[in-house]
PDB file of N, CA and C in Angstrom:
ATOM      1  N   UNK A   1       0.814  -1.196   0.000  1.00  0.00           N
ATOM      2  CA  UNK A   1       0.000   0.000   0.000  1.00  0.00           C
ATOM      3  C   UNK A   1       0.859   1.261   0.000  1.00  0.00           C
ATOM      4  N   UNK A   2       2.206   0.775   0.561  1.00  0.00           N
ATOM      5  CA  UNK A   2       3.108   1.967   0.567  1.00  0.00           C
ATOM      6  C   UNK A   2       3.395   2.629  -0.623  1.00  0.00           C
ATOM      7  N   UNK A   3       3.745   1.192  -1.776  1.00  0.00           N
ATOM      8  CA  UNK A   3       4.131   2.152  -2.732  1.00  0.00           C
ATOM      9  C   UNK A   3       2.984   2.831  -4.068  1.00  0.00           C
ATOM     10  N   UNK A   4       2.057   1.714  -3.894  1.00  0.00           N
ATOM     11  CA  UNK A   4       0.768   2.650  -4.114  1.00  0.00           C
ATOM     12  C   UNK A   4       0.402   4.032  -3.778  1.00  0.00           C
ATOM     13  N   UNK A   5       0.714   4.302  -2.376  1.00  0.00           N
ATOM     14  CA  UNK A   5       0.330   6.178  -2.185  1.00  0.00           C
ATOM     15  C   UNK A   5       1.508   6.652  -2.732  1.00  0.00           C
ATOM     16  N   UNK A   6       2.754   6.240  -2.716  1.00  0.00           N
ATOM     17  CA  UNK A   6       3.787   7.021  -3.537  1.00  0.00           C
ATOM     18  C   UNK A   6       3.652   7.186  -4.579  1.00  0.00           C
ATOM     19  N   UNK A   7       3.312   6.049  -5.792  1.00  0.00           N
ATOM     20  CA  UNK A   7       2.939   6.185  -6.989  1.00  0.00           C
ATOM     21  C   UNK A   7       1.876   7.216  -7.172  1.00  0.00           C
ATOM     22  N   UNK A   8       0.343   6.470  -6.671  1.00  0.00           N
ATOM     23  CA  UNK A   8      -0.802   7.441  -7.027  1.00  0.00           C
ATOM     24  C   UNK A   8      -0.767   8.360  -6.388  1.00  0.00           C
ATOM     25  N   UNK A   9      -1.015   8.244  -5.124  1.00  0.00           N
ATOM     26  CA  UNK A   9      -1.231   9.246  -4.163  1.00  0.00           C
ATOM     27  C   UNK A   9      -2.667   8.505  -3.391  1.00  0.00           C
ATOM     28  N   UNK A  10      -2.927   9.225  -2.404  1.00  0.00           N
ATOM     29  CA  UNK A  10      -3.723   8.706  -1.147  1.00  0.00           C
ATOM     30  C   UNK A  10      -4.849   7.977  -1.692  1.00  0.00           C
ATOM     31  N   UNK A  11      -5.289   8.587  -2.563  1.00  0.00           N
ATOM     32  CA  UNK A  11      -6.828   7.740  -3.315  1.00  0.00           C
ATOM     33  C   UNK A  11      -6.871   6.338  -3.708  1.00  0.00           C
ATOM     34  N   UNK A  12      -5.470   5.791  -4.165  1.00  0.00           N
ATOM     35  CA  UNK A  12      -5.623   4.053  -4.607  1.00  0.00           C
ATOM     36  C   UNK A  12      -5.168   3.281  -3.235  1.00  0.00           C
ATOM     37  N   UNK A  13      -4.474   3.429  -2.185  1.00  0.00           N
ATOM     38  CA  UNK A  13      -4.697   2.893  -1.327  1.00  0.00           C
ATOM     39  C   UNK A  13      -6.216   2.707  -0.666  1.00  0.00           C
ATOM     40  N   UNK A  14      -6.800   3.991  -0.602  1.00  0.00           N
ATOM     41  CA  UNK A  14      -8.004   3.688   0.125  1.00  0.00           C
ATOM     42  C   UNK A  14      -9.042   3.465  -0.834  1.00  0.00           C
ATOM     43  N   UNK A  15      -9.425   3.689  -2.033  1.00  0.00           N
ATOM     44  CA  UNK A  15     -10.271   2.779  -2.563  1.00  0.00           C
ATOM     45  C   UNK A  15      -9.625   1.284  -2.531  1.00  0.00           C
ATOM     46  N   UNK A  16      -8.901   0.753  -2.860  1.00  0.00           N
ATOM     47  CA  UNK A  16      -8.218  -0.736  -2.822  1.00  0.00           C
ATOM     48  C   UNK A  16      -8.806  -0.947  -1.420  1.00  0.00           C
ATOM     49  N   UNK A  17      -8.628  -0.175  -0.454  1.00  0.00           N
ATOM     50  CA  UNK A  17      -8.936  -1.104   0.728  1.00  0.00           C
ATOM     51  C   UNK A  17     -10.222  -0.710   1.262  1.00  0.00           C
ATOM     52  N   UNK A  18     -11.338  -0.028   0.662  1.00  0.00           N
ATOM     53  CA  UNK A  18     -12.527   0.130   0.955  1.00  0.00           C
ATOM     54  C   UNK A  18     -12.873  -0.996  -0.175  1.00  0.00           C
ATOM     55  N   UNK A  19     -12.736  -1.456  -1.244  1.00  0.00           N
ATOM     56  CA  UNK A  19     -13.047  -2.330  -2.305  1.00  0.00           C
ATOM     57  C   UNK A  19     -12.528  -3.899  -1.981  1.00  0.00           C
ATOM     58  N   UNK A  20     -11.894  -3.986  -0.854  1.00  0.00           N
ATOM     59  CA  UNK A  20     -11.363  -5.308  -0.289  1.00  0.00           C
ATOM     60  C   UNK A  20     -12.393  -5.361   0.980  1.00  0.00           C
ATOM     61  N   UNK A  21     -12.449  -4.257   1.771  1.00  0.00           N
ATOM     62  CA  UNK A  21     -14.074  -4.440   2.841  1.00  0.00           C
ATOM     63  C   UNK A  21     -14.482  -4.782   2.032  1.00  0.00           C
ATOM     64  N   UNK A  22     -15.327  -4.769   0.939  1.00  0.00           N
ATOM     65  CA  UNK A  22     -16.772  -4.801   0.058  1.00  0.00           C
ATOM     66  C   UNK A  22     -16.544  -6.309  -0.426  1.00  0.00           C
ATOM     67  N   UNK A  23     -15.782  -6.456  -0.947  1.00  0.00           N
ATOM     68  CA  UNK A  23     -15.505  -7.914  -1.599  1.00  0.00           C
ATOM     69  C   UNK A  23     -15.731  -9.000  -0.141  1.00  0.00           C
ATOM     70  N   UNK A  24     -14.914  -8.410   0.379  1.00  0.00           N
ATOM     71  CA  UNK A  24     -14.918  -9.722   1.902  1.00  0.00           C
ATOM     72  C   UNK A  24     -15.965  -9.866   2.092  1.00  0.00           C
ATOM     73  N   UNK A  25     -16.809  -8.773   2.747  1.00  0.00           N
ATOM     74  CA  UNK A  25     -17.677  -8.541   2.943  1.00  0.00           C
ATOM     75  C   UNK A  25     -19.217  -9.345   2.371  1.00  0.00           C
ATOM     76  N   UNK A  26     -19.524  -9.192   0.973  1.00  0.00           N
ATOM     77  CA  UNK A  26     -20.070  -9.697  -0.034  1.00  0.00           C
ATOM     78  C   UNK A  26     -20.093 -10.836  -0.461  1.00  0.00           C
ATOM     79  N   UNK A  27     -19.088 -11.353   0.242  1.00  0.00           N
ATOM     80  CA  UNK A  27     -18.892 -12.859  -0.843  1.00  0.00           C
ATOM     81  C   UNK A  27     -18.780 -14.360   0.489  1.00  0.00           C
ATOM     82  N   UNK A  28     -19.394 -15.110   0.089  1.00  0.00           N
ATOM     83  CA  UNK A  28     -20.316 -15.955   0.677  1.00  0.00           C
ATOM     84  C   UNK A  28     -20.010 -17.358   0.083  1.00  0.00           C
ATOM     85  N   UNK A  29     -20.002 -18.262   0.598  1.00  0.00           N
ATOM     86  CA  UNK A  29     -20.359 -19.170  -0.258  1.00  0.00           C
ATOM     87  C   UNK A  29     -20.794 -20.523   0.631  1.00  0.00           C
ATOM     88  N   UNK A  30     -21.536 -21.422   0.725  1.00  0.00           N
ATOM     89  CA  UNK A  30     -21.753 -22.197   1.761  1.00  0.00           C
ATOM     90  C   UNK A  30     -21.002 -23.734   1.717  1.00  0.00           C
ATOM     91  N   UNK A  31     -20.324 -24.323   2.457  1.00  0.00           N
ATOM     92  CA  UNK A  31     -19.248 -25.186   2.451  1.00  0.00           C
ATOM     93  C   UNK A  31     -19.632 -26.332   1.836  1.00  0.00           C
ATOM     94  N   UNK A  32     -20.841 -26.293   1.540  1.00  0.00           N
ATOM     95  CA  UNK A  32     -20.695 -27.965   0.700  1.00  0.00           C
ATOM     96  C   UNK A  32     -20.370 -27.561  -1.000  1.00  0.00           C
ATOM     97  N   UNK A  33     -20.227 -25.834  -1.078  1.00  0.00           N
ATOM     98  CA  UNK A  33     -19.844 -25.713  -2.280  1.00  0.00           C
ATOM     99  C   UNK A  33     -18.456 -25.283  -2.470  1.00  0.00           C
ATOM    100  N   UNK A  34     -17.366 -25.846  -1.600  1.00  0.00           N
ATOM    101  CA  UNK A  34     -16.145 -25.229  -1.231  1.00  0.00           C
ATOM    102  C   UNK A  34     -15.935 -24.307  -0.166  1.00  0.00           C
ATOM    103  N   UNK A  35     -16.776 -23.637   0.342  1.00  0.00           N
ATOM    104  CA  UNK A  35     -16.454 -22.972   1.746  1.00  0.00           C
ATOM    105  C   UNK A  35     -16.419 -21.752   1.798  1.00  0.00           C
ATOM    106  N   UNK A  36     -16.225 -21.226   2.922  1.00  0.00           N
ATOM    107  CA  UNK A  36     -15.710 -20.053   3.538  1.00  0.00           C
ATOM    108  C   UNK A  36     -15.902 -18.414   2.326  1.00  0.00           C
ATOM    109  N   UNK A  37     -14.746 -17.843   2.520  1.00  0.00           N
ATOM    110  CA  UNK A  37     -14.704 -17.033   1.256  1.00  0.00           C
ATOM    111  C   UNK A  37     -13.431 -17.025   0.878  1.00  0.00           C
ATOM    112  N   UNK A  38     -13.748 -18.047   0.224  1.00  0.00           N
ATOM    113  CA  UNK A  38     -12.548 -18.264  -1.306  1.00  0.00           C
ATOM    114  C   UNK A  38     -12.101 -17.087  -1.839  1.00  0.00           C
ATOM    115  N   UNK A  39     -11.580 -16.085  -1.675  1.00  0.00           N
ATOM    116  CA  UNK A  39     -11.947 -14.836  -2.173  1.00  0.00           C
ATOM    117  C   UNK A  39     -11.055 -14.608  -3.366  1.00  0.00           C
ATOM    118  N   UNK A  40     -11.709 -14.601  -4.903  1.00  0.00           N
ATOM    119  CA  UNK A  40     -11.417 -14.271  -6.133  1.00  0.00           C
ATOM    120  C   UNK A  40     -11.318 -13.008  -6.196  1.00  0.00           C
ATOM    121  N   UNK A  41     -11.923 -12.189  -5.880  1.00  0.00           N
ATOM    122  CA  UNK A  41     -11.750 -10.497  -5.564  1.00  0.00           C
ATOM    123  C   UNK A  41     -10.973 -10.177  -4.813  1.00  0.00           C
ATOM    124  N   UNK A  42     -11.208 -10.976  -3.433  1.00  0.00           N
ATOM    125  CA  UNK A  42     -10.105 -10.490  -2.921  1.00  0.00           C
ATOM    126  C   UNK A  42      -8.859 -10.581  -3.426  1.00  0.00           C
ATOM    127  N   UNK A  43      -8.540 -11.852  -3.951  1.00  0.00           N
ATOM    128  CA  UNK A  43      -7.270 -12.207  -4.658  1.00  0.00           C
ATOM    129  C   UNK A  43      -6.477 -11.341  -5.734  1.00  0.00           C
ATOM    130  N   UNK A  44      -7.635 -10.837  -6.214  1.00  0.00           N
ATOM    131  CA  UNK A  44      -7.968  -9.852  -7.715  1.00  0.00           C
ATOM    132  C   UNK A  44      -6.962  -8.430  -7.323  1.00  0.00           C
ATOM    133  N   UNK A  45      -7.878  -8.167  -6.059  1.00  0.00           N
ATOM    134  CA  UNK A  45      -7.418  -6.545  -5.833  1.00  0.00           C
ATOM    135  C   UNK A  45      -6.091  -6.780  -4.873  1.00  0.00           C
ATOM    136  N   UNK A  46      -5.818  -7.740  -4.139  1.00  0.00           N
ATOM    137  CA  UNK A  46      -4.438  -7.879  -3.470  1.00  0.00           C
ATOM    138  C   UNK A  46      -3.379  -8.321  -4.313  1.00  0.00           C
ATOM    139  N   UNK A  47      -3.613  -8.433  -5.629  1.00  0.00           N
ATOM    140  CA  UNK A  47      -2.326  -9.285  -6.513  1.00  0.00           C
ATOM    141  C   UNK A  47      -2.045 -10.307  -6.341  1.00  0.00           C
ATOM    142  N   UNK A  48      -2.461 -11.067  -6.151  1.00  0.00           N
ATOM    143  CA  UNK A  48      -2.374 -12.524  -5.597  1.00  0.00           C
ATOM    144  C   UNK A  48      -3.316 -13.270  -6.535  1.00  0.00           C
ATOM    145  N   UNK A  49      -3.524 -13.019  -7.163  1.00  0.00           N
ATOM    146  CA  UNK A  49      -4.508 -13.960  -8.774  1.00  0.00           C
ATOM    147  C   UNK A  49      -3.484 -14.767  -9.793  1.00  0.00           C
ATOM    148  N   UNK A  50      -2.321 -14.376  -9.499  1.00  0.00           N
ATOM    149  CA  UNK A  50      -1.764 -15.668 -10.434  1.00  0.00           C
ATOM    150  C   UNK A  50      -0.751 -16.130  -9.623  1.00  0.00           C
ATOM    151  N   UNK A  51      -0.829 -16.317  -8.273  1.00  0.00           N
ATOM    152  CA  UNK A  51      -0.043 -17.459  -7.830  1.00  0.00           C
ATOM    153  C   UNK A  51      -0.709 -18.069  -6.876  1.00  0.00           C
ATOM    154  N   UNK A  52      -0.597 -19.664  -6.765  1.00  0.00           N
ATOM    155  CA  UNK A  52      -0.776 -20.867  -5.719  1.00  0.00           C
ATOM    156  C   UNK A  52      -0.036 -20.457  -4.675  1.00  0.00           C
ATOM    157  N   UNK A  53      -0.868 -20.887  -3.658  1.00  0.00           N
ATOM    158  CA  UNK A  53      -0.140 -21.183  -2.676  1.00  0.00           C
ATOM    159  C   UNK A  53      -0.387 -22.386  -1.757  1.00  0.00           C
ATOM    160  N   UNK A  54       0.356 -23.457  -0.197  1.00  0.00           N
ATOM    161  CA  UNK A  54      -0.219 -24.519   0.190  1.00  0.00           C
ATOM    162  C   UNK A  54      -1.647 -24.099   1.056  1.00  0.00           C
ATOM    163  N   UNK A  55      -1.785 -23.115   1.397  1.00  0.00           N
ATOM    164  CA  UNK A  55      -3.222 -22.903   1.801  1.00  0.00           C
ATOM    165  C   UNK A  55      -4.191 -22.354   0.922  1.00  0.00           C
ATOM    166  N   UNK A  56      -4.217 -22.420   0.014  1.00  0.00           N
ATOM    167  CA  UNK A  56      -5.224 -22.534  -1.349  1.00  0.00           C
ATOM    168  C   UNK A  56      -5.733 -23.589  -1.419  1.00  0.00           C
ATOM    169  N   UNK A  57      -5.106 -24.983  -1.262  1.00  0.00           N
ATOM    170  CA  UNK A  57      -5.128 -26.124  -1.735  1.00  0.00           C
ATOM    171  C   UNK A  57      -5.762 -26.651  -0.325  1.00  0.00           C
ATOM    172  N   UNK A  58      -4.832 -26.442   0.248  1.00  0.00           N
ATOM    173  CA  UNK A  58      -4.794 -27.285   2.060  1.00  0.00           C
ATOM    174  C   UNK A  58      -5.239 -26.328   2.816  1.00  0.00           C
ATOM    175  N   UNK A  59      -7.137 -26.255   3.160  1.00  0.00           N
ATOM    176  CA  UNK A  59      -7.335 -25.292   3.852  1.00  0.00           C
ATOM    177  C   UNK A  59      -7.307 -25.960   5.457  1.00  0.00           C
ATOM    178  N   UNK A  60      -6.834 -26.688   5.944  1.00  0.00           N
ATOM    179  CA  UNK A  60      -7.153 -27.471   7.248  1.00  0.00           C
ATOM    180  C   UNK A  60      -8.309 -28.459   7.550  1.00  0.00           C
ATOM    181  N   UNK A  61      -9.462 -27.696   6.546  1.00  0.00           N
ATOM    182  CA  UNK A  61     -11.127 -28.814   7.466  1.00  0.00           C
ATOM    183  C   UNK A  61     -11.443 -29.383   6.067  1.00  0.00           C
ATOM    184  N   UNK A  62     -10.179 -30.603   5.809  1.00  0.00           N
ATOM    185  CA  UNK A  62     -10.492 -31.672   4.496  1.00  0.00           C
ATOM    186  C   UNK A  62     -10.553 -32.883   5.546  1.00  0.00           C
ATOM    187  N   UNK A  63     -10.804 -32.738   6.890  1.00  0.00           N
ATOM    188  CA  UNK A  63     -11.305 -33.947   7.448  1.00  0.00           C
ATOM    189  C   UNK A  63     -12.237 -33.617   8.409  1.00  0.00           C
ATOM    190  N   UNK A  64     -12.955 -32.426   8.129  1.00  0.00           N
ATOM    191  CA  UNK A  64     -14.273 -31.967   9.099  1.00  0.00           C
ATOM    192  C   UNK A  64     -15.155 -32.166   8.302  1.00  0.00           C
ATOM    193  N   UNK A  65     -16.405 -32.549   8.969  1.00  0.00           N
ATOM    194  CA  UNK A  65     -17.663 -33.215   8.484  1.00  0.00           C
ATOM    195  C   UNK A  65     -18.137 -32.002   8.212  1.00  0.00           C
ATOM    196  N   UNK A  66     -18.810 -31.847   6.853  1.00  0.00           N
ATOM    197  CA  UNK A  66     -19.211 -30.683   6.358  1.00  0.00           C
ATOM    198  C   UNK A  66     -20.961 -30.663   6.506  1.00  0.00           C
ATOM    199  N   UNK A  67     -21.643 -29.785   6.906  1.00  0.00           N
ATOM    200  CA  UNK A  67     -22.906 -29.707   7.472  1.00  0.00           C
ATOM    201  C   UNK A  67     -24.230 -29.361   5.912  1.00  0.00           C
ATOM    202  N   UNK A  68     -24.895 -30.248   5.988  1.00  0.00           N
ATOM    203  CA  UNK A  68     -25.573 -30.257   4.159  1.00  0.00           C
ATOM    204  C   UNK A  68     -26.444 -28.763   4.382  1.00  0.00           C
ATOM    205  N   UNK A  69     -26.643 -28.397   3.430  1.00  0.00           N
ATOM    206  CA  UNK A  69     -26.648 -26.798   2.319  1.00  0.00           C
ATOM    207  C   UNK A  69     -28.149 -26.344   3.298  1.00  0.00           C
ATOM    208  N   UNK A  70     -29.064 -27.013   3.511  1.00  0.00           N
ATOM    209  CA  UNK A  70     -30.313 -26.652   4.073  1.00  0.00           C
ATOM    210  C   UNK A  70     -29.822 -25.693   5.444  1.00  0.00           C
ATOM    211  N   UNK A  71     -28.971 -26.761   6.625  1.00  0.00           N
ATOM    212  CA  UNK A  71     -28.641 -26.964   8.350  1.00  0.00           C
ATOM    213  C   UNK A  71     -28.280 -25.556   7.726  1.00  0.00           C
ATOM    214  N   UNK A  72     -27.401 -25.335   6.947  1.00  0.00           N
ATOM    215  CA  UNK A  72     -26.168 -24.277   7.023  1.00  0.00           C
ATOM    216  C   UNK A  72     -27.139 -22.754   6.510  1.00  0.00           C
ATOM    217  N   UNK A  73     -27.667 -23.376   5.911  1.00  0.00           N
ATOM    218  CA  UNK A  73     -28.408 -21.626   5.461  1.00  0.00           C
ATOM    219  C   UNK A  73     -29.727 -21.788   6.799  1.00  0.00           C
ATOM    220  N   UNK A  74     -29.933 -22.180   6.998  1.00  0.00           N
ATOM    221  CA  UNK A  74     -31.114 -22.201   8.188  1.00  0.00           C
ATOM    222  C   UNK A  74     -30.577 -21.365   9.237  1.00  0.00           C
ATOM    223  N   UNK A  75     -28.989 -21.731   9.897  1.00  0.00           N
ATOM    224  CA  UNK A  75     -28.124 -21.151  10.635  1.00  0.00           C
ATOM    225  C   UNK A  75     -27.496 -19.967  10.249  1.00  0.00           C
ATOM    226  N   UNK A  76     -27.094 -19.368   9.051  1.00  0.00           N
ATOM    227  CA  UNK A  76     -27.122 -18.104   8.510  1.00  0.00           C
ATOM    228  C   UNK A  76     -28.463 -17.430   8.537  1.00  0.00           C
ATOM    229  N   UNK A  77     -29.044 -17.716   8.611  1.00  0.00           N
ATOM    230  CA  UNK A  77     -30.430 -17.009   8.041  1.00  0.00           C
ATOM    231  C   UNK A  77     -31.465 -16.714   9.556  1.00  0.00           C
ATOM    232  N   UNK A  78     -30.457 -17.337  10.782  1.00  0.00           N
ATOM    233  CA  UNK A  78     -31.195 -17.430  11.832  1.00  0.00           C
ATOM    234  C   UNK A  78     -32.312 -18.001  11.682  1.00  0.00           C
ATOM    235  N   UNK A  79     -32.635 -19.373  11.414  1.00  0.00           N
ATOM    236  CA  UNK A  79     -33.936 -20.001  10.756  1.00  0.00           C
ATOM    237  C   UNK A  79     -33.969 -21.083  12.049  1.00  0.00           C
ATOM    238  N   UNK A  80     -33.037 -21.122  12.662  1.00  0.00           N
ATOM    239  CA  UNK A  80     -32.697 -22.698  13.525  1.00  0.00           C
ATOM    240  C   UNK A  80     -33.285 -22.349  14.854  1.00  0.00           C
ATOM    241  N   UNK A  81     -35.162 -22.412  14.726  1.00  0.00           N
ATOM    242  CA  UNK A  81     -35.727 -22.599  15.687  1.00  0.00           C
ATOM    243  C   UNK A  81     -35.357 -23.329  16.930  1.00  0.00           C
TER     244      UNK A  81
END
């Protein structure tokens, strides 16, 4: 971000990081369809879109029982009477 305000000046740091709230923020996905937030935007606006890394691949819970698509939005949605 440093050398972003040197280059542009104050404005591309803080849109970049008001546009990384928004992305985080926004993006959802429920774990029986891969999980968490995978974040492609985020990836997008941090520079990090064309390289792998081992926690891309190996997120830790490839041996946690994953909870089916209904339980999980019921519990987002505060539905779980």
């Amino acid at each position: 971000m440093e050398g972003l305000r040197r280059t542009f000046g104050m404005g591309e740091p803080i849109r970049r990081g008001m546009e990384l709230k928004m992305a985080g923020a926004g993006e959802w996905r429920p774990l029986c369809l891969g999980g968490g937030s995978a974040g492609v935007h985020g990836d997008v606006l941090a520079g990090r879109d064309c390289e792998i890394g081992w926690e891309d691949v190996f997120t830790g819970g490839e041996m946690r029982e994953v909870p089916d698509f209904h339980t999980e939005m019921e519990a987002r949605f505060r539905m779980n009477w």
